[in-house]
C-alpha atoms as a PDB file:
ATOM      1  CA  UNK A   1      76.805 142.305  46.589  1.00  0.00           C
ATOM      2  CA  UNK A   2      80.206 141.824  48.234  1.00  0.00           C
ATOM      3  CA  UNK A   3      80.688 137.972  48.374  1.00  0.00           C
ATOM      4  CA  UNK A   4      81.880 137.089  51.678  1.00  0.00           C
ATOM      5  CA  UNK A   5      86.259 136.508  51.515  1.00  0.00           C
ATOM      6  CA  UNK A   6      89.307 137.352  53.490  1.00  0.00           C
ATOM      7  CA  UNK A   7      88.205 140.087  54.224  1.00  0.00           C
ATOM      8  CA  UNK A   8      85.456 138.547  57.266  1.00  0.00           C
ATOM      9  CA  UNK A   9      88.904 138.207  59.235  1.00  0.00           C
ATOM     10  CA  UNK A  10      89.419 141.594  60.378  1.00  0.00           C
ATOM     11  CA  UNK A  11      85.333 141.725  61.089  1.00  0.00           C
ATOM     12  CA  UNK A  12      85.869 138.675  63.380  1.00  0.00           C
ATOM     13  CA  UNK A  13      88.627 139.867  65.250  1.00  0.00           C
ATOM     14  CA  UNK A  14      87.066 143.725  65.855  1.00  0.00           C
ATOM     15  CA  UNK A  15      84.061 142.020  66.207  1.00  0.00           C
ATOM     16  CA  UNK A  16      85.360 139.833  69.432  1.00  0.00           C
ATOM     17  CA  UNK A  17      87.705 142.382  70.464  1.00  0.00           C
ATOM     18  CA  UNK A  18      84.929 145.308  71.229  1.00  0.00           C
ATOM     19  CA  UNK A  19      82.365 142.416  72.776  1.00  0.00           C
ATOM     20  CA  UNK A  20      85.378 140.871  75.176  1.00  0.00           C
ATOM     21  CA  UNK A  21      85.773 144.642  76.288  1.00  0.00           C
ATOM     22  CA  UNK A  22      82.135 145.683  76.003  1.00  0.00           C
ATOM     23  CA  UNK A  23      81.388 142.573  78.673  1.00  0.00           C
ATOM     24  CA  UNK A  24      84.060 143.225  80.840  1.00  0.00           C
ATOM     25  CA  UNK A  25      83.448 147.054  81.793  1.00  0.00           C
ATOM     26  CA  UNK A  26      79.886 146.014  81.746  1.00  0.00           C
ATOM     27  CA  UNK A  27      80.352 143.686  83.974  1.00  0.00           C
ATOM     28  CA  UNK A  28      82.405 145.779  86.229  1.00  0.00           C
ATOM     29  CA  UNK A  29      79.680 148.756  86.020  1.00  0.00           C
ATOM     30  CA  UNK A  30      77.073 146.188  87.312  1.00  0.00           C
ATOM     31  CA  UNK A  31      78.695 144.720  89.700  1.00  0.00           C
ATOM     32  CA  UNK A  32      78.733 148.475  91.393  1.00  0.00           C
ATOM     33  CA  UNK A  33      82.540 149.213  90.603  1.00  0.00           C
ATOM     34  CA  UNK A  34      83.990 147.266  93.026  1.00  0.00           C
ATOM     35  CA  UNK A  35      87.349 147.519  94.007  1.00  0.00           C
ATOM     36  CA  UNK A  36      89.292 144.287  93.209  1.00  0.00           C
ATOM     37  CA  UNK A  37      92.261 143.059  95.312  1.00  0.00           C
ATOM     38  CA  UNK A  38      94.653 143.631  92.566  1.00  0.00           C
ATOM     39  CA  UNK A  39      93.745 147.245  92.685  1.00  0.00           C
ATOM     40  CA  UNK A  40      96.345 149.939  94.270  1.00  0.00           C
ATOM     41  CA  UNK A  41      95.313 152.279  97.048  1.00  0.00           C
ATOM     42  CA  UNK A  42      93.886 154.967  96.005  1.00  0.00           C
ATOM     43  CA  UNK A  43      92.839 153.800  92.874  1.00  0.00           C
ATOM     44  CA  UNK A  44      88.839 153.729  91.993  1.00  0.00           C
ATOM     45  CA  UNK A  45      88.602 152.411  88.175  1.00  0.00           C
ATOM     46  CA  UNK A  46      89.547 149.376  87.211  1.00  0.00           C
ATOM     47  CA  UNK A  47      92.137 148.018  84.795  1.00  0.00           C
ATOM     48  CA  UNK A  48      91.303 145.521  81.912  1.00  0.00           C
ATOM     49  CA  UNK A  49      94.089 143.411  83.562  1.00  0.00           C
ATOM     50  CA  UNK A  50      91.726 144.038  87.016  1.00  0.00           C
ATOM     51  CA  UNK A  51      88.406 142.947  85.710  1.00  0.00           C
ATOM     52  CA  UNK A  52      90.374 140.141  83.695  1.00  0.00           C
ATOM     53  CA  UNK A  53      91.958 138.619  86.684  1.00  0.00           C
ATOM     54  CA  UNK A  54      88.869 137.607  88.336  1.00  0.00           C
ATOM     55  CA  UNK A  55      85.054 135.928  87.260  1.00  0.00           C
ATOM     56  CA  UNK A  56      85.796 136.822  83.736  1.00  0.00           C
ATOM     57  CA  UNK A  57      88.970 135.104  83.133  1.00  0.00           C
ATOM     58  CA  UNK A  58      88.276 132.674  80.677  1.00  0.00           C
ATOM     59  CA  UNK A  59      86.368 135.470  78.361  1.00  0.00           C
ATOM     60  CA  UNK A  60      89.630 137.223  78.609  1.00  0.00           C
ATOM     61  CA  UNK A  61      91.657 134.506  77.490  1.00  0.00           C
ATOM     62  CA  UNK A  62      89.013 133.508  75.162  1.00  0.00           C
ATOM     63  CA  UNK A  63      88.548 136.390  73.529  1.00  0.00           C
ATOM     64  CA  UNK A  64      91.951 137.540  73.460  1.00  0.00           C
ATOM     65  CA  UNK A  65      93.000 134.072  71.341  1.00  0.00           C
ATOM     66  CA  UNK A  66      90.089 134.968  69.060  1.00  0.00           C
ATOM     67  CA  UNK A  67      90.992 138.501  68.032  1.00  0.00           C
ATOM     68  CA  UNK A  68      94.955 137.707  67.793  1.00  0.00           C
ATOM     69  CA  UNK A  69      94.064 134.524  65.779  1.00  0.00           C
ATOM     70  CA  UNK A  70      91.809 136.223  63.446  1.00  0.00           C
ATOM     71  CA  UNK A  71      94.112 139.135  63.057  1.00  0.00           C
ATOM     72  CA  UNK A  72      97.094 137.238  61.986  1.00  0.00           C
ATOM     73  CA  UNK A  73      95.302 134.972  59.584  1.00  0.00           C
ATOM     74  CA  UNK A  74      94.392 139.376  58.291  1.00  0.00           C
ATOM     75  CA  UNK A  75      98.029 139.720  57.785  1.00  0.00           C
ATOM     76  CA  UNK A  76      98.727 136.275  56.427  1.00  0.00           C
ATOM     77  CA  UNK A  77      95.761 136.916  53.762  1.00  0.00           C
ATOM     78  CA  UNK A  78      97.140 140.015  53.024  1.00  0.00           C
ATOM     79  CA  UNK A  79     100.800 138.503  52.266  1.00  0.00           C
ATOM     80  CA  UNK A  80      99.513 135.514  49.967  1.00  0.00           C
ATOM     81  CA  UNK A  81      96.667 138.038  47.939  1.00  0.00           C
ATOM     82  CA  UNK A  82      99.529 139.704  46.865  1.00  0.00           C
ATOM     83  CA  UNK A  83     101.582 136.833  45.898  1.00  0.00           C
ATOM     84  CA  UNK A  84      98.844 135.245  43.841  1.00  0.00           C
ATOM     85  CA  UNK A  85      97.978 138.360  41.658  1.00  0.00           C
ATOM     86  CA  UNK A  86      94.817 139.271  43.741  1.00  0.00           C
ATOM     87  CA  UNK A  87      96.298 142.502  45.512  1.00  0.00           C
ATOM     88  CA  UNK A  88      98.912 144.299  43.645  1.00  0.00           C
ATOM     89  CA  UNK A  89     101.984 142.480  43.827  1.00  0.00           C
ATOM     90  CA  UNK A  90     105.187 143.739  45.862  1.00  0.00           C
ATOM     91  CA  UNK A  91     107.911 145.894  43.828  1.00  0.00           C
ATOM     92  CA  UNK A  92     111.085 144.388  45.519  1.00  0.00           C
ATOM     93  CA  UNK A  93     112.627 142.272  48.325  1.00  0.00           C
ATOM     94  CA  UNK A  94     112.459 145.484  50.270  1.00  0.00           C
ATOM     95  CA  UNK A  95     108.727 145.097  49.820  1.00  0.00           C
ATOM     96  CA  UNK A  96     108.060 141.686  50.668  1.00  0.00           C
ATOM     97  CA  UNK A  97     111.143 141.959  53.671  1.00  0.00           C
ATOM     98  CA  UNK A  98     108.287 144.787  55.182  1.00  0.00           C
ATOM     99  CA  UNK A  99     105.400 141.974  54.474  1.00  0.00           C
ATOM    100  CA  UNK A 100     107.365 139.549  56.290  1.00  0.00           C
ATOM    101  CA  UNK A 101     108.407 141.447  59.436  1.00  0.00           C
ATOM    102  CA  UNK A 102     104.707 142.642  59.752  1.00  0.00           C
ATOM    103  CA  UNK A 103     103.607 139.330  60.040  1.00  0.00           C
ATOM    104  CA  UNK A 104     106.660 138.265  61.937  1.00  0.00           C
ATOM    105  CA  UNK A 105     105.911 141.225  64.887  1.00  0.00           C
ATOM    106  CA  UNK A 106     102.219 140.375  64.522  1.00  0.00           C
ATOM    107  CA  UNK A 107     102.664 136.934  65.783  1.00  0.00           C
ATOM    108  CA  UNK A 108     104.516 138.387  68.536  1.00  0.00           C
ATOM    109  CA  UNK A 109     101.839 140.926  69.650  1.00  0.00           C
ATOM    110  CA  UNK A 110      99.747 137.483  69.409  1.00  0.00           C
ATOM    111  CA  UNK A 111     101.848 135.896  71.854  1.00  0.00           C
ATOM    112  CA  UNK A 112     101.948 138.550  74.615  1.00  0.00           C
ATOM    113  CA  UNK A 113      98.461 139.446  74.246  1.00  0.00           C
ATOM    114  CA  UNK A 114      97.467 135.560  75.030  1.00  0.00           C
ATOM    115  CA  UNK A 115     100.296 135.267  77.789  1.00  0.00           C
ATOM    116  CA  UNK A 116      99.209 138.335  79.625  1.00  0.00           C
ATOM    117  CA  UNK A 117      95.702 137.087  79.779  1.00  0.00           C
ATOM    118  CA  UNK A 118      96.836 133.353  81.298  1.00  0.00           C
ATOM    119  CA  UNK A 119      99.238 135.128  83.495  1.00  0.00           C
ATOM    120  CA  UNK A 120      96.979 137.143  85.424  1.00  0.00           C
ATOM    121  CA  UNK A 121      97.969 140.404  87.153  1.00  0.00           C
ATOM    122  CA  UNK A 122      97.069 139.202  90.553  1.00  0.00           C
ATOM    123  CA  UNK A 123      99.138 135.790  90.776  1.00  0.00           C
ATOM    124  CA  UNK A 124     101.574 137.046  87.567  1.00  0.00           C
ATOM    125  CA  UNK A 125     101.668 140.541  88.137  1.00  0.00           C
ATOM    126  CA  UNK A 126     105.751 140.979  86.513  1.00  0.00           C
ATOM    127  CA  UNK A 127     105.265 138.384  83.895  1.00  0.00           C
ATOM    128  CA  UNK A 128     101.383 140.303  83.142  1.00  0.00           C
ATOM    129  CA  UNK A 129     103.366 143.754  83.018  1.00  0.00           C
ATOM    130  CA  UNK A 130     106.383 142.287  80.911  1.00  0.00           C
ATOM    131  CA  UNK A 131     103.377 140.902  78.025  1.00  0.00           C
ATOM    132  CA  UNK A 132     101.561 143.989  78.072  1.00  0.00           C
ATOM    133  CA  UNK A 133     104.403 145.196  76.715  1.00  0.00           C
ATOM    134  CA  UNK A 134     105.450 143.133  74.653  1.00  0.00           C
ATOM    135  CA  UNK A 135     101.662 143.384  72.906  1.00  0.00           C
ATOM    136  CA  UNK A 136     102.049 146.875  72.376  1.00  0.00           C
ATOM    137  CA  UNK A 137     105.420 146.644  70.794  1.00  0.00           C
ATOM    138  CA  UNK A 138     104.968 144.238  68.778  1.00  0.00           C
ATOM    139  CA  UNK A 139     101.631 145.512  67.282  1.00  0.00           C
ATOM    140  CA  UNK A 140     103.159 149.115  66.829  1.00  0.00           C
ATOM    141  CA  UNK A 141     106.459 147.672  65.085  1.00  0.00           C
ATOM    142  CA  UNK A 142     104.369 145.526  62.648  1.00  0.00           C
ATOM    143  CA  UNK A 143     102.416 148.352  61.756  1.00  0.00           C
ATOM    144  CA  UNK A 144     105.447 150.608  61.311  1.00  0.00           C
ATOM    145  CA  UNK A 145     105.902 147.935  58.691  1.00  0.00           C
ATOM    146  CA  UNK A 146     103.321 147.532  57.057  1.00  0.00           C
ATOM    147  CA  UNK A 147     103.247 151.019  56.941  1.00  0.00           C
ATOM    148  CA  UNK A 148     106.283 151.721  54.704  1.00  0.00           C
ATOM    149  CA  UNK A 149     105.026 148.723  52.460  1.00  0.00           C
ATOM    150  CA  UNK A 150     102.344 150.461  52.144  1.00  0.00           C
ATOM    151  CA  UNK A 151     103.675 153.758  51.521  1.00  0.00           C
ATOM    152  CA  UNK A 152     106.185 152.450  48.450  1.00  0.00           C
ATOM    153  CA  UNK A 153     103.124 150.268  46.874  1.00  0.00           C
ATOM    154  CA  UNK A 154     101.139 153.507  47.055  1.00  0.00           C
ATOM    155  CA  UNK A 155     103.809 155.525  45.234  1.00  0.00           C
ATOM    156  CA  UNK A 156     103.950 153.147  42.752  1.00  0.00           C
ATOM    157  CA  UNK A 157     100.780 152.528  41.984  1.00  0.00           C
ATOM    158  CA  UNK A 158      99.165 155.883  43.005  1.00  0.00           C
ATOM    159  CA  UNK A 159      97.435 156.425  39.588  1.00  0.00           C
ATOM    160  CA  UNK A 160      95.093 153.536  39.700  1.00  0.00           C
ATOM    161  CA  UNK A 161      95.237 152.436  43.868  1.00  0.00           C
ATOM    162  CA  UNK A 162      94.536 155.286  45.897  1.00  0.00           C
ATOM    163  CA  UNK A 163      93.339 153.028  48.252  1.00  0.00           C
ATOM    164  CA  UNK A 164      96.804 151.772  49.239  1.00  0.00           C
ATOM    165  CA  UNK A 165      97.472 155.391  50.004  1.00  0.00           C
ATOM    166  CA  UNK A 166      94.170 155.818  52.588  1.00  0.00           C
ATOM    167  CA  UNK A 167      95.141 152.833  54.440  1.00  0.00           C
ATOM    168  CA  UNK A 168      98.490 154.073  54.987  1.00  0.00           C
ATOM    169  CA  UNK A 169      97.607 157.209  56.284  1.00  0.00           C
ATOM    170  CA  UNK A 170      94.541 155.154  58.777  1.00  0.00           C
ATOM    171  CA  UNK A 171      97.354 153.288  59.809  1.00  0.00           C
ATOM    172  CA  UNK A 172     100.089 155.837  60.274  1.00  0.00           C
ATOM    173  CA  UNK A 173      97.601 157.533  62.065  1.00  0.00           C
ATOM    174  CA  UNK A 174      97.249 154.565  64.469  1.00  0.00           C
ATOM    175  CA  UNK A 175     100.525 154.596  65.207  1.00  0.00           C
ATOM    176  CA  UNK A 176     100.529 157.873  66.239  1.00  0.00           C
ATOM    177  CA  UNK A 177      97.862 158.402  68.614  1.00  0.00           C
ATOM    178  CA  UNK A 178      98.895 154.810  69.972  1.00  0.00           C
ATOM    179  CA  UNK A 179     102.367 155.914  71.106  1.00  0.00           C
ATOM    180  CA  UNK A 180     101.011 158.768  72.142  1.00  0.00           C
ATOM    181  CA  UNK A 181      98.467 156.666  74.723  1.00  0.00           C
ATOM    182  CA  UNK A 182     100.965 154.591  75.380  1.00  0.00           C
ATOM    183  CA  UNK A 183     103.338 157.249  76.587  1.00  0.00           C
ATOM    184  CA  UNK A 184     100.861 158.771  78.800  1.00  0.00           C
ATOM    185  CA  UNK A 185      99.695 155.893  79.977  1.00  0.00           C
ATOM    186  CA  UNK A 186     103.404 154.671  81.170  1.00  0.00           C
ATOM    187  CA  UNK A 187     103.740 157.865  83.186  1.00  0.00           C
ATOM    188  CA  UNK A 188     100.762 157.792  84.775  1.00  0.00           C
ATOM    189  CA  UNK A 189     100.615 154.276  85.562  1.00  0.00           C
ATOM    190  CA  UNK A 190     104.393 154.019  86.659  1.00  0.00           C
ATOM    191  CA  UNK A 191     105.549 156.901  87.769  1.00  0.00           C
ATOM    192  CA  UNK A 192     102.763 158.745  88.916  1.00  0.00           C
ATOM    193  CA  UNK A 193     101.168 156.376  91.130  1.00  0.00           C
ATOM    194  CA  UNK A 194      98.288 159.079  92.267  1.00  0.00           C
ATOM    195  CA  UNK A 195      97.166 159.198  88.760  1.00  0.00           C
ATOM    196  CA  UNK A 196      96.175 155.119  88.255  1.00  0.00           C
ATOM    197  CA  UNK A 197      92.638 156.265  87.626  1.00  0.00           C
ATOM    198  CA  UNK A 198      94.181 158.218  84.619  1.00  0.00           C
ATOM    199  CA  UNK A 199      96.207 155.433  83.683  1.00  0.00           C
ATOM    200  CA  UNK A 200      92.999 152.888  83.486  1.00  0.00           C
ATOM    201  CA  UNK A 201      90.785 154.827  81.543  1.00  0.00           C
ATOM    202  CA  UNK A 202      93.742 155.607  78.695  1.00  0.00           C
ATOM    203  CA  UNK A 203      94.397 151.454  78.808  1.00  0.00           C
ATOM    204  CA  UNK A 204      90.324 151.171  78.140  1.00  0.00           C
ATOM    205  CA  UNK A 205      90.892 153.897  75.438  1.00  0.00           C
ATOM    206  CA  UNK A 206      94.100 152.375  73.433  1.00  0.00           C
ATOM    207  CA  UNK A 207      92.609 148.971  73.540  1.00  0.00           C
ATOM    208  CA  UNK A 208      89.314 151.302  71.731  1.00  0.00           C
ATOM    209  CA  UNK A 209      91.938 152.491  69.665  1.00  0.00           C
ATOM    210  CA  UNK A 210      93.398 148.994  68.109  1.00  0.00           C
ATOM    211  CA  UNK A 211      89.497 147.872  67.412  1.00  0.00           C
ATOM    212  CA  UNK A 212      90.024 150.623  64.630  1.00  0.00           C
ATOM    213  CA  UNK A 213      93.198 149.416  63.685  1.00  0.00           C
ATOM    214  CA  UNK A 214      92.374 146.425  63.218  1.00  0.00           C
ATOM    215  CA  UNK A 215      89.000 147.279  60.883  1.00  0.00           C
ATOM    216  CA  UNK A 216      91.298 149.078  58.579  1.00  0.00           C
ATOM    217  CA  UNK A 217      92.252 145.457  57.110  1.00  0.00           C
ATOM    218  CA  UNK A 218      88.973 145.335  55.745  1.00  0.00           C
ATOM    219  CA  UNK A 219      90.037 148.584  53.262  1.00  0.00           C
ATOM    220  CA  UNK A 220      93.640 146.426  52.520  1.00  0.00           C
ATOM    221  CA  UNK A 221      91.611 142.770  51.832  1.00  0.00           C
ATOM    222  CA  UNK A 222      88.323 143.942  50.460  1.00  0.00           C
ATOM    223  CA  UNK A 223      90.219 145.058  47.176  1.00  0.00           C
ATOM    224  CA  UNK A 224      91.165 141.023  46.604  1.00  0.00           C
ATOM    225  CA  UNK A 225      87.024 140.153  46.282  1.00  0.00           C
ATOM    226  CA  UNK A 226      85.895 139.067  42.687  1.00  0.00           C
ATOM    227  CA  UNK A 227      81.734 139.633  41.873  1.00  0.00           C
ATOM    228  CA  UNK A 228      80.485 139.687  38.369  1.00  0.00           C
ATOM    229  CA  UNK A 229      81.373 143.556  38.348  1.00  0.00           C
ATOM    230  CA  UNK A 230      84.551 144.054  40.097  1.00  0.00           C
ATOM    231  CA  UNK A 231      87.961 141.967  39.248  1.00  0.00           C
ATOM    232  CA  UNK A 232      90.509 142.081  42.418  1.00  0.00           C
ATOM    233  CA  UNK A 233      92.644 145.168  42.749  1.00  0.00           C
ATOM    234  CA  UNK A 234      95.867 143.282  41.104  1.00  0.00           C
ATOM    235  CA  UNK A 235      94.572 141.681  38.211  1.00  0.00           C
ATOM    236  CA  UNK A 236      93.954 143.700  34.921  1.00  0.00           C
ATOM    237  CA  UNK A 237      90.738 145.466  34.264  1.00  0.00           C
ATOM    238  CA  UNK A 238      88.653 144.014  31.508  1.00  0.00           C
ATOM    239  CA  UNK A 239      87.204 145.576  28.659  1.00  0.00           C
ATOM    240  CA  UNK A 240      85.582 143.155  26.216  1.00  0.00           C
ATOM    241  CA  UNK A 241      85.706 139.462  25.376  1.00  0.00           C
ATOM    242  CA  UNK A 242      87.439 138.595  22.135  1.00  0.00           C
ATOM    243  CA  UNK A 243      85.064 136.591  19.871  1.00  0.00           C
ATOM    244  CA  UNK A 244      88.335 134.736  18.100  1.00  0.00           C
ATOM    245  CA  UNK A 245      89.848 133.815  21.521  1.00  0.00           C
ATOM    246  CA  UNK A 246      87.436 131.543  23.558  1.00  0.00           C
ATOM    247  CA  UNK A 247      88.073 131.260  26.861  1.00  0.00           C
ATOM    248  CA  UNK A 248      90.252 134.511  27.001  1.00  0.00           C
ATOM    249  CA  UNK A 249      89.114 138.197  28.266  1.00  0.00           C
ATOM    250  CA  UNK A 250      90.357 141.377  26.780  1.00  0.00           C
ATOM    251  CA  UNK A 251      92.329 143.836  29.267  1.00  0.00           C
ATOM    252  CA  UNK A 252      94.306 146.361  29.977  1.00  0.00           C
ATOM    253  CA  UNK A 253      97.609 146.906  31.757  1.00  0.00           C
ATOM    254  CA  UNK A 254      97.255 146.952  35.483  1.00  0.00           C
ATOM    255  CA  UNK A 255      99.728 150.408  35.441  1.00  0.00           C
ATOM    256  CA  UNK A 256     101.072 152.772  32.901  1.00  0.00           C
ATOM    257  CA  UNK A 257     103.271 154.330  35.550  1.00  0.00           C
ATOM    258  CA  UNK A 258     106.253 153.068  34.399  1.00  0.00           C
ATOM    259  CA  UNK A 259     105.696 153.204  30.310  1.00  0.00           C
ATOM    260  CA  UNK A 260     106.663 156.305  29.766  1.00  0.00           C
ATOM    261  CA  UNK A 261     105.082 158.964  27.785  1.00  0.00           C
ATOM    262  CA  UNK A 262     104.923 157.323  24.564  1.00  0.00           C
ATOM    263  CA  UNK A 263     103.279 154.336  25.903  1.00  0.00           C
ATOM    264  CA  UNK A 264     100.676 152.844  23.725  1.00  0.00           C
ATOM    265  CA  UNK A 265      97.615 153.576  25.460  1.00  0.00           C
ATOM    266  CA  UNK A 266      96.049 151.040  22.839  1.00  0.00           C
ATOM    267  CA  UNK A 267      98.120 148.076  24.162  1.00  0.00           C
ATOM    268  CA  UNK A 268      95.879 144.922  25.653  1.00  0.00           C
ATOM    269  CA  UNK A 269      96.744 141.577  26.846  1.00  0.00           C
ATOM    270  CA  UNK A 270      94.914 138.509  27.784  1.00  0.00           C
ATOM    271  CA  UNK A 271      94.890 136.243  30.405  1.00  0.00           C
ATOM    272  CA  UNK A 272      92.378 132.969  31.017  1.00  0.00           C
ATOM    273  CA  UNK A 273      89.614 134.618  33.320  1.00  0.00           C
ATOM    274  CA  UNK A 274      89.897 132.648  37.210  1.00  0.00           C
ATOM    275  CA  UNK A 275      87.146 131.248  38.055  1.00  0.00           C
ATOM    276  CA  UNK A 276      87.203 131.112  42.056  1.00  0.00           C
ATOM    277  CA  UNK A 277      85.821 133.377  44.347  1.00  0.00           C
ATOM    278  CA  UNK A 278      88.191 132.780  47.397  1.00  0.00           C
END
């Protein structure tokens, strides 16, 4: 049984994220689909921004705080795991510098996505455009980021982690299809102005999108949990206790990567067994 860790971070921000969205275009489908005042001529379906602006502000703002909140404190976990042995630990400054900016970016993303839902496209509608878009940069930069940390901790430990390597590609993949969506949906919201139907349903379907996104965490963080089967993914893997060395566990070198082919497969360490679970 997986004992409940950092990991519940990225299930409380997905978790709040998909509800917030779930009420508001239910909302909107009950009410009959009305057409708000912030809505353009012409246009039929209704922005988040547009449902956001009116009855259901303060579940917008709500909600957004909640997922950005939880979702840093993802990346923040994430960045301390590996510094305390729990996750495998960074190869370099290059590394960490990639660790850093992630969480750096993601605090931005936090920022816009909370400012866009105080300043409210009706009464804010520059200042709402300029933090939408500032969000979405910021998000897709600090996964870029994370993304290449990923990618060099995978390499190096690809004989033991494979995991590192499956939530790279999850995430490069998010990146992907969410500059893709965001393309599309900047031409047909801006420069097309006859498409704005097109141009809401692709903003229902990249917010959809980072709900994913920000489940994958749960692959990165779940790795760190300790149960009286499983040690977390950077410590050493044990074996059996020593009888002559109370207190102490037998193990095994986290990676041979590195050792060469005349490593001595035989080789074992110890290390006093933690007894936490968080």
């Amino acid at each position: 049984m997986w004992i409940i860790s950092f990991w519940i971070f990225p299930v409380i921000s997905a978790c709040m994220w998909l509800a917030m969205l779930a009420a508001m275009l239910g909302t909107w489908c009950v009410q009959g689909r009305p057409i708000y005042p912030s809505m353009e001529s012409g246009q039929t379906i209704a922005y988040i921004s547009d449902v956001g602006a009116q009855g259901l502000k303060p579940l917008f703002i709500t909600g957004s705080v909640i997922t950005v909140v939880f979702l840093d404190l993802s990346f923040i976990s994430e960045r301390w795991l590996r510094h305390a042995g729990q996750l495998v630990p960074n190869r370099g400054w290059f590394d960490k510098s990639c660790a850093i900016g992630s969480i750096f970016f993601s605090f931005a993303g936090a920022a816009g996505l909370i400012l866009l839902s105080i300043f409210d496209t009706v009464n804010h509608s520059r200042l709402h455009g300029g933090f939408l878009a500032m969000f979405l940069v910021a998000y897709l930069v600090s996964a870029i980021l994370i993304c290449i940390e990923y990618l060099r901790l995978g390499i190096f430990y690809r004989s033991h982690h494979r995991v590192l390597f499956i939530s790279f590609w999850i995430k490069a993949f998010f990146i992907v299809v969410e500059i893709a969506l965001a393309i599309a949906f900047g031409v047909c919201g801006w420069h097309r102005p006859h498409r704005r139907n097109a141009a809401a349903v692709l903003e229902w379907v990249i917010a959809l999108v980072f709900t994913f996104y920000v489940l994958s965490f749960i692959i990165d963080l779940l790795p760190s949990v300790r149960t009286r089967n499983h040690v977390p993914q950077g410590e050493k893997r044990i074996d059996t206790p020593r009888s002559d060395q109370p207190g102490m566990v037998y193990e095994e070198p986290l990676t041979q990567d590195s050792m060469g082919p005349n490593a001595n497969t035989s080789a074992n360490y110890y290390r006093e067994p933690r007894s936490h679970h968080f």
